[in-house]
PDB file of N, CA and C in Angstrom:
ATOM      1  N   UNK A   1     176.101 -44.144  55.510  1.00  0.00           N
ATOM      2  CA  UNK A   1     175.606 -42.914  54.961  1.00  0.00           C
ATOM      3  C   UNK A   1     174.343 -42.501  55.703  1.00  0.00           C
ATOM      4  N   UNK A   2     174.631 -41.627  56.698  1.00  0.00           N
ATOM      5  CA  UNK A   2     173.438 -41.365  57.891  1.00  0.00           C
ATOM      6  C   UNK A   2     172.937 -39.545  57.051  1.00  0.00           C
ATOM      7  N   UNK A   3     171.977 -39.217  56.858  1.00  0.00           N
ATOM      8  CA  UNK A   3     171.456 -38.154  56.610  1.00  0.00           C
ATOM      9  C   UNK A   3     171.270 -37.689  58.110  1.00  0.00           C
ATOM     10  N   UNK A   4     171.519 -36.311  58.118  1.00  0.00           N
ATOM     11  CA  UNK A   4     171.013 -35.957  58.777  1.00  0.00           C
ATOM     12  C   UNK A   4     169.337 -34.670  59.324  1.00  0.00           C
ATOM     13  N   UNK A   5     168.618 -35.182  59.541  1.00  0.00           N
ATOM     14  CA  UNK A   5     167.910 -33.849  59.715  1.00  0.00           C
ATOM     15  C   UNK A   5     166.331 -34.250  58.506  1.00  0.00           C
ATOM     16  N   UNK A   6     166.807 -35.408  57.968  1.00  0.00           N
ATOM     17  CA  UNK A   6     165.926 -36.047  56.766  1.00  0.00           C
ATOM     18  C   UNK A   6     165.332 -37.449  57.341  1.00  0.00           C
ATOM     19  N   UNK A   7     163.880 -37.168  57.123  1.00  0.00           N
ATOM     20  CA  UNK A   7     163.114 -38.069  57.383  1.00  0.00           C
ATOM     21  C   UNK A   7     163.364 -39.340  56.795  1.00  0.00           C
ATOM     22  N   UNK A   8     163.036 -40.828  56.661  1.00  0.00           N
ATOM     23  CA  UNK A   8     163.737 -41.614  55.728  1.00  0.00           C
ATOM     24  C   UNK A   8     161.942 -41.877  55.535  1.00  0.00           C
ATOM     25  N   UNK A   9     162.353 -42.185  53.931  1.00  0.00           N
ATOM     26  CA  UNK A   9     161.089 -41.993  52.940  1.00  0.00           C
ATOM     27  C   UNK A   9     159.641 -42.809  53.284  1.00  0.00           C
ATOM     28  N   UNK A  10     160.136 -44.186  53.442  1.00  0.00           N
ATOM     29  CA  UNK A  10     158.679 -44.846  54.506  1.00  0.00           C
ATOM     30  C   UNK A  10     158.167 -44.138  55.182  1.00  0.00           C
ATOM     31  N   UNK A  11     158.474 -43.164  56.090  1.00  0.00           N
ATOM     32  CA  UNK A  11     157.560 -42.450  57.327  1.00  0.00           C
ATOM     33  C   UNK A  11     157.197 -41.023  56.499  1.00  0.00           C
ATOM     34  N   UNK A  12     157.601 -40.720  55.484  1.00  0.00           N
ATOM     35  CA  UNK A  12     156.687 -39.575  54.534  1.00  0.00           C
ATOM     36  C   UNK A  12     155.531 -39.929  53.979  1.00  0.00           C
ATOM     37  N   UNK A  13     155.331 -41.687  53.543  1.00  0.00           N
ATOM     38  CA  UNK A  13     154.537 -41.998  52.944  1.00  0.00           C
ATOM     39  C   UNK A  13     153.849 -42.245  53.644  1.00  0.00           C
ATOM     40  N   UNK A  14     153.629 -43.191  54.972  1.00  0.00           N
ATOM     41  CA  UNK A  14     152.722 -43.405  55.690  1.00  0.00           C
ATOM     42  C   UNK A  14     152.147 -42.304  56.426  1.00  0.00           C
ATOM     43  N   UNK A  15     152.706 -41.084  56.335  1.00  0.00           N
ATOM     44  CA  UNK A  15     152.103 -40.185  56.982  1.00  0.00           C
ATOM     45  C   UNK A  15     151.689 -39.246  55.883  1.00  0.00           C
ATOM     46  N   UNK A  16     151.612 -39.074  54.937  1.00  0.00           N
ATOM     47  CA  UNK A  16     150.206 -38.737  54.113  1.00  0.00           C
ATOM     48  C   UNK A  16     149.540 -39.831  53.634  1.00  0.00           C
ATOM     49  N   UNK A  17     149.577 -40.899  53.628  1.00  0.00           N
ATOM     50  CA  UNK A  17     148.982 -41.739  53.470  1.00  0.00           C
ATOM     51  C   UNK A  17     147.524 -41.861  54.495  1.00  0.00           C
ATOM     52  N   UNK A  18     147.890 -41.882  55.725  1.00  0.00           N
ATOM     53  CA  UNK A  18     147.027 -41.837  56.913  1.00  0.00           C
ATOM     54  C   UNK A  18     145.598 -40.861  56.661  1.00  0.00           C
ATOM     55  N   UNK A  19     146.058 -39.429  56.488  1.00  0.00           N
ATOM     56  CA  UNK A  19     144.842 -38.708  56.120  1.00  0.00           C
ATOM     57  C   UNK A  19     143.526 -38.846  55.013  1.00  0.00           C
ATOM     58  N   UNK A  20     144.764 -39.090  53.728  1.00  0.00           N
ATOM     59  CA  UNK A  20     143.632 -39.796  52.864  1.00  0.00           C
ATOM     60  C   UNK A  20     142.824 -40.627  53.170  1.00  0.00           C
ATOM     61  N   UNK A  21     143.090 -41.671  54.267  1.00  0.00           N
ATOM     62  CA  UNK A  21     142.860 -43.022  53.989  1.00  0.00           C
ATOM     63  C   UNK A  21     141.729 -42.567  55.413  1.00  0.00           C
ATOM     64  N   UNK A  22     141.452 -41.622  56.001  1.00  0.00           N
ATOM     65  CA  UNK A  22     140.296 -40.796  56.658  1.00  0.00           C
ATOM     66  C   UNK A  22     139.501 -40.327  56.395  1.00  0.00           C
ATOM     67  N   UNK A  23     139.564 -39.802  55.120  1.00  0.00           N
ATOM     68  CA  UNK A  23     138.852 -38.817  54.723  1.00  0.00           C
ATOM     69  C   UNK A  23     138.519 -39.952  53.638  1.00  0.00           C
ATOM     70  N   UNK A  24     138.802 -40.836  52.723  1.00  0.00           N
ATOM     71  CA  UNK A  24     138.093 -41.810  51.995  1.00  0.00           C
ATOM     72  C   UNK A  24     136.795 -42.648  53.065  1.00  0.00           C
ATOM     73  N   UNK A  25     137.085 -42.685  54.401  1.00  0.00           N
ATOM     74  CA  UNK A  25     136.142 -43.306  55.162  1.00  0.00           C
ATOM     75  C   UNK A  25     134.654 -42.469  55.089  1.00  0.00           C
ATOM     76  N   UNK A  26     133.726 -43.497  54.985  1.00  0.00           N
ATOM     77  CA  UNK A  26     132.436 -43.056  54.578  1.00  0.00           C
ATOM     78  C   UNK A  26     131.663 -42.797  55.951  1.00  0.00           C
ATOM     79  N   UNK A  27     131.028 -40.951  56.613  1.00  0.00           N
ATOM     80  CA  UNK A  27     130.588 -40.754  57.571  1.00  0.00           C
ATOM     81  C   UNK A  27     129.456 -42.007  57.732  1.00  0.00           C
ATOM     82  N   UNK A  28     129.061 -42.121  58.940  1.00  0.00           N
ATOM     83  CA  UNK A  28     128.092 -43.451  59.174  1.00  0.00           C
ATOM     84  C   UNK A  28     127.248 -42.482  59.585  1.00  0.00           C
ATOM     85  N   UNK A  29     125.867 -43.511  59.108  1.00  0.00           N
ATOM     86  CA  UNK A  29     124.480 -42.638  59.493  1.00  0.00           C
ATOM     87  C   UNK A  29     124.421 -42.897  60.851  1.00  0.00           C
ATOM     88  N   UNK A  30     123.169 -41.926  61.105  1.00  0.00           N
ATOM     89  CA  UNK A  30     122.970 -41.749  62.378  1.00  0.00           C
ATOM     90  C   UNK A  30     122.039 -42.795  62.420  1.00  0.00           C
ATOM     91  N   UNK A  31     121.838 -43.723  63.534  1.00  0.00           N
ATOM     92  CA  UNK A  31     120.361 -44.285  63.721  1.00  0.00           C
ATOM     93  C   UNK A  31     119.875 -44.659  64.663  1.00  0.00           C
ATOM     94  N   UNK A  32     120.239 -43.165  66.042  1.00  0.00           N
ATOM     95  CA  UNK A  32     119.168 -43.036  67.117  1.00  0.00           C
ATOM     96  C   UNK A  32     119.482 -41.683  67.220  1.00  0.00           C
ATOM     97  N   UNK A  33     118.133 -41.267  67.384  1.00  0.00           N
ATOM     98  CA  UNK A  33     117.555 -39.690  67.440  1.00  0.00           C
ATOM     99  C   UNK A  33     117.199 -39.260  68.811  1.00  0.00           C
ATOM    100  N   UNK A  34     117.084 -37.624  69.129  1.00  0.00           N
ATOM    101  CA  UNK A  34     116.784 -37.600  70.283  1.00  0.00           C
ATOM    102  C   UNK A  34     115.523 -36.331  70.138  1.00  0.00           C
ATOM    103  N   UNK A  35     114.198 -36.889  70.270  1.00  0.00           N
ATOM    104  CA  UNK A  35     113.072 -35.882  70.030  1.00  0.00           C
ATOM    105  C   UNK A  35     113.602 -35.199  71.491  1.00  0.00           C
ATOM    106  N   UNK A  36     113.493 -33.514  70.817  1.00  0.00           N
ATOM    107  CA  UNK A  36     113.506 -32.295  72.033  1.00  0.00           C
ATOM    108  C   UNK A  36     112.593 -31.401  72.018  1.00  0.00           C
ATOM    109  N   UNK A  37     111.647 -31.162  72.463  1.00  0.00           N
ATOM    110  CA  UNK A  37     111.066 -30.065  73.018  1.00  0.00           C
ATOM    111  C   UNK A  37     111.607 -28.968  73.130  1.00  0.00           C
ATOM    112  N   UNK A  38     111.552 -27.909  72.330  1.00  0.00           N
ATOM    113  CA  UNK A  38     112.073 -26.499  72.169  1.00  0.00           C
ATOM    114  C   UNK A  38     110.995 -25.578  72.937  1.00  0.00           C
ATOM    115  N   UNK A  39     109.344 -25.696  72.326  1.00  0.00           N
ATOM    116  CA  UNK A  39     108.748 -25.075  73.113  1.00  0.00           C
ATOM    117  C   UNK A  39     107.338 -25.320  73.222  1.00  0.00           C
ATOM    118  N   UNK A  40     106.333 -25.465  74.079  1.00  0.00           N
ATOM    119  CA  UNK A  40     105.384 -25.677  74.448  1.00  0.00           C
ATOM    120  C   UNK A  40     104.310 -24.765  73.246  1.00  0.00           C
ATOM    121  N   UNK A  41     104.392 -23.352  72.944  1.00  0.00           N
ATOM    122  CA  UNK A  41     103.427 -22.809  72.126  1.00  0.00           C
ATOM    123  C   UNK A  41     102.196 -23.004  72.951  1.00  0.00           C
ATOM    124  N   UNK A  42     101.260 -22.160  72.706  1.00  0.00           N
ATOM    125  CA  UNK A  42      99.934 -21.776  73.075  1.00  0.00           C
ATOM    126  C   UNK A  42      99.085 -22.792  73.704  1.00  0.00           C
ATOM    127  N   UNK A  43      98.991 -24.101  72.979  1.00  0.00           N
ATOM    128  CA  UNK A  43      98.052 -25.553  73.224  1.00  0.00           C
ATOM    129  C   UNK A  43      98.828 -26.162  74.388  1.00  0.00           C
ATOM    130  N   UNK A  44      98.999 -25.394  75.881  1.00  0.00           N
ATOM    131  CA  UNK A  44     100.015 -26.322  76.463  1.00  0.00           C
ATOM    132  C   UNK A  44      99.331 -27.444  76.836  1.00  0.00           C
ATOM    133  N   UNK A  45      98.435 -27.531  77.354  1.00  0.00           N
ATOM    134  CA  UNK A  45      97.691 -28.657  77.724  1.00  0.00           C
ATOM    135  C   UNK A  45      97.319 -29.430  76.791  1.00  0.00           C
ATOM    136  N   UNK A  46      97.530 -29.668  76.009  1.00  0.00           N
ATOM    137  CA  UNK A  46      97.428 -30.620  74.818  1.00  0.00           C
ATOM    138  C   UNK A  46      98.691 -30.894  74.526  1.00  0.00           C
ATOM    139  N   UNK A  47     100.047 -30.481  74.793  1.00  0.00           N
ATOM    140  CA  UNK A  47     101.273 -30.800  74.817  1.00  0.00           C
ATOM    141  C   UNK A  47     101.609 -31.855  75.903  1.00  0.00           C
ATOM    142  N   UNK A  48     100.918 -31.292  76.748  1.00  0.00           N
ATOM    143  CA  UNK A  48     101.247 -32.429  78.161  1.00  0.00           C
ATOM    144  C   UNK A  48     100.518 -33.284  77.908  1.00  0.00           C
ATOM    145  N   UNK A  49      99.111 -33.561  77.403  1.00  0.00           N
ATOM    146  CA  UNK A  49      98.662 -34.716  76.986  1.00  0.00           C
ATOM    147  C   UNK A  49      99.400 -35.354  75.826  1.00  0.00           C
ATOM    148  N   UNK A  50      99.975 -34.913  74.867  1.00  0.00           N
ATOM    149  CA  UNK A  50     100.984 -35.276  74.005  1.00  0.00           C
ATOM    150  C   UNK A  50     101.966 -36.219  75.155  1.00  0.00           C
ATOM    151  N   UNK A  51     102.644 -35.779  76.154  1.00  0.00           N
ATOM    152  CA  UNK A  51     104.092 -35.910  76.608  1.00  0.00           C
ATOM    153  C   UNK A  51     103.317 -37.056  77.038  1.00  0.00           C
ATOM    154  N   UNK A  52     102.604 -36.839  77.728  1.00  0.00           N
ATOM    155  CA  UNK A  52     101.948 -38.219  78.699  1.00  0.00           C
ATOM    156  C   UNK A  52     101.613 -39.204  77.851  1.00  0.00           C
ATOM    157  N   UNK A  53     101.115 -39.428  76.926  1.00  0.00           N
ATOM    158  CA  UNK A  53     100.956 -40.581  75.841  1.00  0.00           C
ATOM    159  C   UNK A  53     101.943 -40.877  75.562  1.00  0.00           C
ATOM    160  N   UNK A  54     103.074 -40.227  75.108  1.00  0.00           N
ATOM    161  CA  UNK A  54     104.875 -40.545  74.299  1.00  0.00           C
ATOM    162  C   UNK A  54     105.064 -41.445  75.769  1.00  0.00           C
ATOM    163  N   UNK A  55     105.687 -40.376  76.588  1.00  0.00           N
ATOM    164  CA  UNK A  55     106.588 -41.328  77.379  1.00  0.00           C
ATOM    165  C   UNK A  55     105.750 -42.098  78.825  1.00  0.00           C
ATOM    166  N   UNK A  56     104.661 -41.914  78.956  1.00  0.00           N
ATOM    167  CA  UNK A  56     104.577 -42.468  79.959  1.00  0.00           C
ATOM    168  C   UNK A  56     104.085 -41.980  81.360  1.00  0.00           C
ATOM    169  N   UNK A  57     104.656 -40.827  81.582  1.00  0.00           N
ATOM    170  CA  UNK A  57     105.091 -39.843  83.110  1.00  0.00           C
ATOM    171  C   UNK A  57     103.507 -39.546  83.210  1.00  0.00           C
ATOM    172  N   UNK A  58     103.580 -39.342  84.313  1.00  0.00           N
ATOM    173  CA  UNK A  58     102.362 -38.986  85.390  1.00  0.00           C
ATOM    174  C   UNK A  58     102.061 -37.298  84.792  1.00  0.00           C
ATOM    175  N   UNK A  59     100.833 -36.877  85.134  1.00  0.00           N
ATOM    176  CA  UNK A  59     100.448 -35.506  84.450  1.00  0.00           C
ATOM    177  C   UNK A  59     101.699 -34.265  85.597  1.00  0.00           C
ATOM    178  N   UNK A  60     101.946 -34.525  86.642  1.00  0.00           N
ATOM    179  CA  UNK A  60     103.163 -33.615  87.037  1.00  0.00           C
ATOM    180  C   UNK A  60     104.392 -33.502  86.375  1.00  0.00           C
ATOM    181  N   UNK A  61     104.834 -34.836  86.902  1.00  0.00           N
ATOM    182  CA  UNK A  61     106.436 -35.014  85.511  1.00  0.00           C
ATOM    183  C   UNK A  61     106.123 -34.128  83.949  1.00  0.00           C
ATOM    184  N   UNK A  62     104.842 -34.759  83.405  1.00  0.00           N
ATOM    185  CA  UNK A  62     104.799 -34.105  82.374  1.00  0.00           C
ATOM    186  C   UNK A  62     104.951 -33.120  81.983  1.00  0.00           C
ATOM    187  N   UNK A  63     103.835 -32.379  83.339  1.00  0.00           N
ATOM    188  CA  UNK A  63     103.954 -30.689  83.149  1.00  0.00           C
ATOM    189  C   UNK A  63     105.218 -29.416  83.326  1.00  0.00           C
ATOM    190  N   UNK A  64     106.088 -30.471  84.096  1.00  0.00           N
ATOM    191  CA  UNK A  64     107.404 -30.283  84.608  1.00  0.00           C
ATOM    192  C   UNK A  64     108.235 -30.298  83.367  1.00  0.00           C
ATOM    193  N   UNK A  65     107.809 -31.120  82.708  1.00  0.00           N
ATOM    194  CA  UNK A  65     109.153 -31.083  81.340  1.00  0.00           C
ATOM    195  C   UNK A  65     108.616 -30.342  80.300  1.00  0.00           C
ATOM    196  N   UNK A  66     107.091 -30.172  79.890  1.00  0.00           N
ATOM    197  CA  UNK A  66     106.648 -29.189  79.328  1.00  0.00           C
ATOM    198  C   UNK A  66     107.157 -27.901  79.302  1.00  0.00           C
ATOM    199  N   UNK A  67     106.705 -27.344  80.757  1.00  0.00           N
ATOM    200  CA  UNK A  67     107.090 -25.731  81.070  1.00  0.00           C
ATOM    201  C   UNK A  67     108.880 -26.022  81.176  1.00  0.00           C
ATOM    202  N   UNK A  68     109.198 -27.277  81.626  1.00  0.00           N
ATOM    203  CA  UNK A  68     110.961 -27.208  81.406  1.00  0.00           C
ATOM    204  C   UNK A  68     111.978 -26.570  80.479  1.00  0.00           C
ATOM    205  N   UNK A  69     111.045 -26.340  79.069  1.00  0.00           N
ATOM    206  CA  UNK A  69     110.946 -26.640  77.827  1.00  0.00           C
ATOM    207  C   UNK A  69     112.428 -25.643  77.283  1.00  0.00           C
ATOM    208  N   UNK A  70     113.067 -25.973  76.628  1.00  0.00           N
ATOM    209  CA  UNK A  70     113.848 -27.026  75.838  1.00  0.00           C
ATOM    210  C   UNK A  70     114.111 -27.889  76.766  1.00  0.00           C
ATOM    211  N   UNK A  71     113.570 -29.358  76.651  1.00  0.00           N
ATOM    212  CA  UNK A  71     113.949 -30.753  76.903  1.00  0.00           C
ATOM    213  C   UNK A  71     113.799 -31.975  76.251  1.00  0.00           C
ATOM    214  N   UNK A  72     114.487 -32.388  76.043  1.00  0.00           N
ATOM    215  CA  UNK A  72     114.038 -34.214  75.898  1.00  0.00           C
ATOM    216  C   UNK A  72     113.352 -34.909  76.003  1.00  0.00           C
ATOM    217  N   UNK A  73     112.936 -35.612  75.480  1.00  0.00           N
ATOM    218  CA  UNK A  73     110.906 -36.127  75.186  1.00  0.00           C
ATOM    219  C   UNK A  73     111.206 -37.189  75.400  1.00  0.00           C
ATOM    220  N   UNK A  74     112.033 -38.082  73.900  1.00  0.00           N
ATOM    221  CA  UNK A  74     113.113 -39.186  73.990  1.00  0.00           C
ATOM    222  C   UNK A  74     114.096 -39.237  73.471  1.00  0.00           C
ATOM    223  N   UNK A  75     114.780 -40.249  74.482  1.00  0.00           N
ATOM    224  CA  UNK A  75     116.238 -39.985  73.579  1.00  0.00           C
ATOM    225  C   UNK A  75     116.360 -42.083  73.126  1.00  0.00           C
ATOM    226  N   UNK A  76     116.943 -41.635  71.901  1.00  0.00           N
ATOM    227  CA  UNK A  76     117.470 -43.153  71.171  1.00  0.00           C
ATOM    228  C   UNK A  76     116.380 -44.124  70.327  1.00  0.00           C
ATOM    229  N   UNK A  77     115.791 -43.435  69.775  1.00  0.00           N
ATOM    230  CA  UNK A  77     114.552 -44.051  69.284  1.00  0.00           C
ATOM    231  C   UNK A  77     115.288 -43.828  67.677  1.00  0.00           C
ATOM    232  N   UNK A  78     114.383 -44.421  66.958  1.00  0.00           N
ATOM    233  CA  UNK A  78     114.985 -44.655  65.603  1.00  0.00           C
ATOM    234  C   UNK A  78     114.264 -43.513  64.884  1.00  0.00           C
ATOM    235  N   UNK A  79     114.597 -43.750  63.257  1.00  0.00           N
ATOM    236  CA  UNK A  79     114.216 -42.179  62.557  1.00  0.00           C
ATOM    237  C   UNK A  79     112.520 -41.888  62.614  1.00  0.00           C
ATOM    238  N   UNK A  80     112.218 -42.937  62.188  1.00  0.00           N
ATOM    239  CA  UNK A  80     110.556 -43.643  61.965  1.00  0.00           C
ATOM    240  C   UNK A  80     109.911 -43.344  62.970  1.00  0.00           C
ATOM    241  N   UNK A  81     110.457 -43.162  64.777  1.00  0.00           N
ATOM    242  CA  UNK A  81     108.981 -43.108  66.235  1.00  0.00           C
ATOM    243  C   UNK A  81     109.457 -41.829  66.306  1.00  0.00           C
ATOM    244  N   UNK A  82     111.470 -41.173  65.688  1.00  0.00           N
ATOM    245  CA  UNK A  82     111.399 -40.018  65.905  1.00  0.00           C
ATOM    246  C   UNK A  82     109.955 -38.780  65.286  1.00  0.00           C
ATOM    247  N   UNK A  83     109.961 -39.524  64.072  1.00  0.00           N
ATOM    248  CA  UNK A  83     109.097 -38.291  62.573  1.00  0.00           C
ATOM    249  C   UNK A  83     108.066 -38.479  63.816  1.00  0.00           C
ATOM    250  N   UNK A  84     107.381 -39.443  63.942  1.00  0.00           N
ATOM    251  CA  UNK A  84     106.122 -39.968  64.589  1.00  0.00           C
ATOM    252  C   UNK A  84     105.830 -39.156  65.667  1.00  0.00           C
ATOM    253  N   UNK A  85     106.729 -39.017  66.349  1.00  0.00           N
ATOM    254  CA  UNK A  85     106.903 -38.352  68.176  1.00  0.00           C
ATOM    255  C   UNK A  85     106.630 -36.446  67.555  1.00  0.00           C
ATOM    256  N   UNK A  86     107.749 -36.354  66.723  1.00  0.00           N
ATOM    257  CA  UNK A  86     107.423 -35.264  66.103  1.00  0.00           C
ATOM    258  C   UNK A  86     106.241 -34.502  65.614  1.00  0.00           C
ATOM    259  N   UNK A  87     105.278 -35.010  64.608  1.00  0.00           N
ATOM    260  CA  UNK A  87     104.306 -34.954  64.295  1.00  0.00           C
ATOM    261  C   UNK A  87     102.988 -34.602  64.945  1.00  0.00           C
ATOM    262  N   UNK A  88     103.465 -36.040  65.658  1.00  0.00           N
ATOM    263  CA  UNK A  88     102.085 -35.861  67.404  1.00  0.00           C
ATOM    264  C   UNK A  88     102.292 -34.453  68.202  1.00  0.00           C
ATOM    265  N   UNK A  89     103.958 -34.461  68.582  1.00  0.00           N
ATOM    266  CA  UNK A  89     104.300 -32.952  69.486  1.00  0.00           C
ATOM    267  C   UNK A  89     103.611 -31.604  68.584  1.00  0.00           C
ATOM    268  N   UNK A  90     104.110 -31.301  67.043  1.00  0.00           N
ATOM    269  CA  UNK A  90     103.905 -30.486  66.687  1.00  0.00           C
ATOM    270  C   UNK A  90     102.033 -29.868  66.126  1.00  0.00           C
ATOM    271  N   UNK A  91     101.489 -31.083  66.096  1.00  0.00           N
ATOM    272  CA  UNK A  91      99.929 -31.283  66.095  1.00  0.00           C
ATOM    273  C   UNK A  91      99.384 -30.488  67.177  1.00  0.00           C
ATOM    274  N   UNK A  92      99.674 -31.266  68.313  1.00  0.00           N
ATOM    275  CA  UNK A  92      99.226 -30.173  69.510  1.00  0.00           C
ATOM    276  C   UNK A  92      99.457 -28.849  69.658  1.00  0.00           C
ATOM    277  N   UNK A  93     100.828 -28.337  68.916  1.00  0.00           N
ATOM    278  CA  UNK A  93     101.239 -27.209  69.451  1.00  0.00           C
ATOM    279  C   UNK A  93     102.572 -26.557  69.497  1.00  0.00           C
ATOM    280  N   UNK A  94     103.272 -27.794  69.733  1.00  0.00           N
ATOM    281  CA  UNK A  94     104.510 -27.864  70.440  1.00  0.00           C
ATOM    282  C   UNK A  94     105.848 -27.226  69.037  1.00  0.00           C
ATOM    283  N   UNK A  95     106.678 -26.738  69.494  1.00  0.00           N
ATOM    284  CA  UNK A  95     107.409 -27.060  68.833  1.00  0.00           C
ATOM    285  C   UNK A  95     108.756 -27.795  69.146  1.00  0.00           C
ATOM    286  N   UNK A  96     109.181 -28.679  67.736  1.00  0.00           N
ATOM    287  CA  UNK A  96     110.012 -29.887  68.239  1.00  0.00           C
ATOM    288  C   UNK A  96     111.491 -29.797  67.803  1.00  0.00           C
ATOM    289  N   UNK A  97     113.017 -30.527  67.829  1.00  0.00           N
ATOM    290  CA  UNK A  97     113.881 -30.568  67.007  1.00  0.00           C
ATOM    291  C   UNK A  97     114.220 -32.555  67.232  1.00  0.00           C
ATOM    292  N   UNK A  98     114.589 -32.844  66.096  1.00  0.00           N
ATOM    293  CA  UNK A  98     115.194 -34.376  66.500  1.00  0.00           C
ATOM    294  C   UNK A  98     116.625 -33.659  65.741  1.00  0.00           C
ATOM    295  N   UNK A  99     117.074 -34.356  66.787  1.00  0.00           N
ATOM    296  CA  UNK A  99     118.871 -34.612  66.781  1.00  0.00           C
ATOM    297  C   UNK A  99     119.298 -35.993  66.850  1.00  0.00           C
TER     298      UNK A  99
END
């Protein structure tokens, strides 16, 4: 007794089965951020002294990613040096986004 044209009932179930069993999965937090530089604002030179304390770079590099601006400050740092990085950028001047 061959049906034809009819799915056989196991492969109906496992295939709504599948979606639920996706959408019951719990999104995972995020936990590395990427501080960005949107825009320098008025205090630039106090931004680049900002950049130069965060990451490191020589006062050119700095000024380079400053006026670059939207860029990447750091990327992969946790929520806690993100707020931190944030704070410092937006103190001076700057304005920031973490992603």
């Amino acid at each position: 007794m061959r049906r034809s044209g009819a799915c056989p009932p196991l492969l109906l179930l496992a295939a709504a089965a599948a979606p639920a069993a996706a959408a019951a999965a719990p999104a995972e937090e995020q936990t590395e951020f990427n501080v960005i530089l949107t825009e320098a604002g008025e205090k630039k030179i106090n931004v680049i002294k900002e950049v130069r304390a965060i990451t490191g770079l020589g006062l050119k590099e700095a000024k380079d990613l400053v006026e670059g601006a939207p860029k990447s400050v750091k990327d992969g740092v946790s929520k806690d040096e993100a707020a931190k990085i944030r704070k410092q950028l937006e103190e001076a001047g700057a304005k920031v986004d973490v992603k």
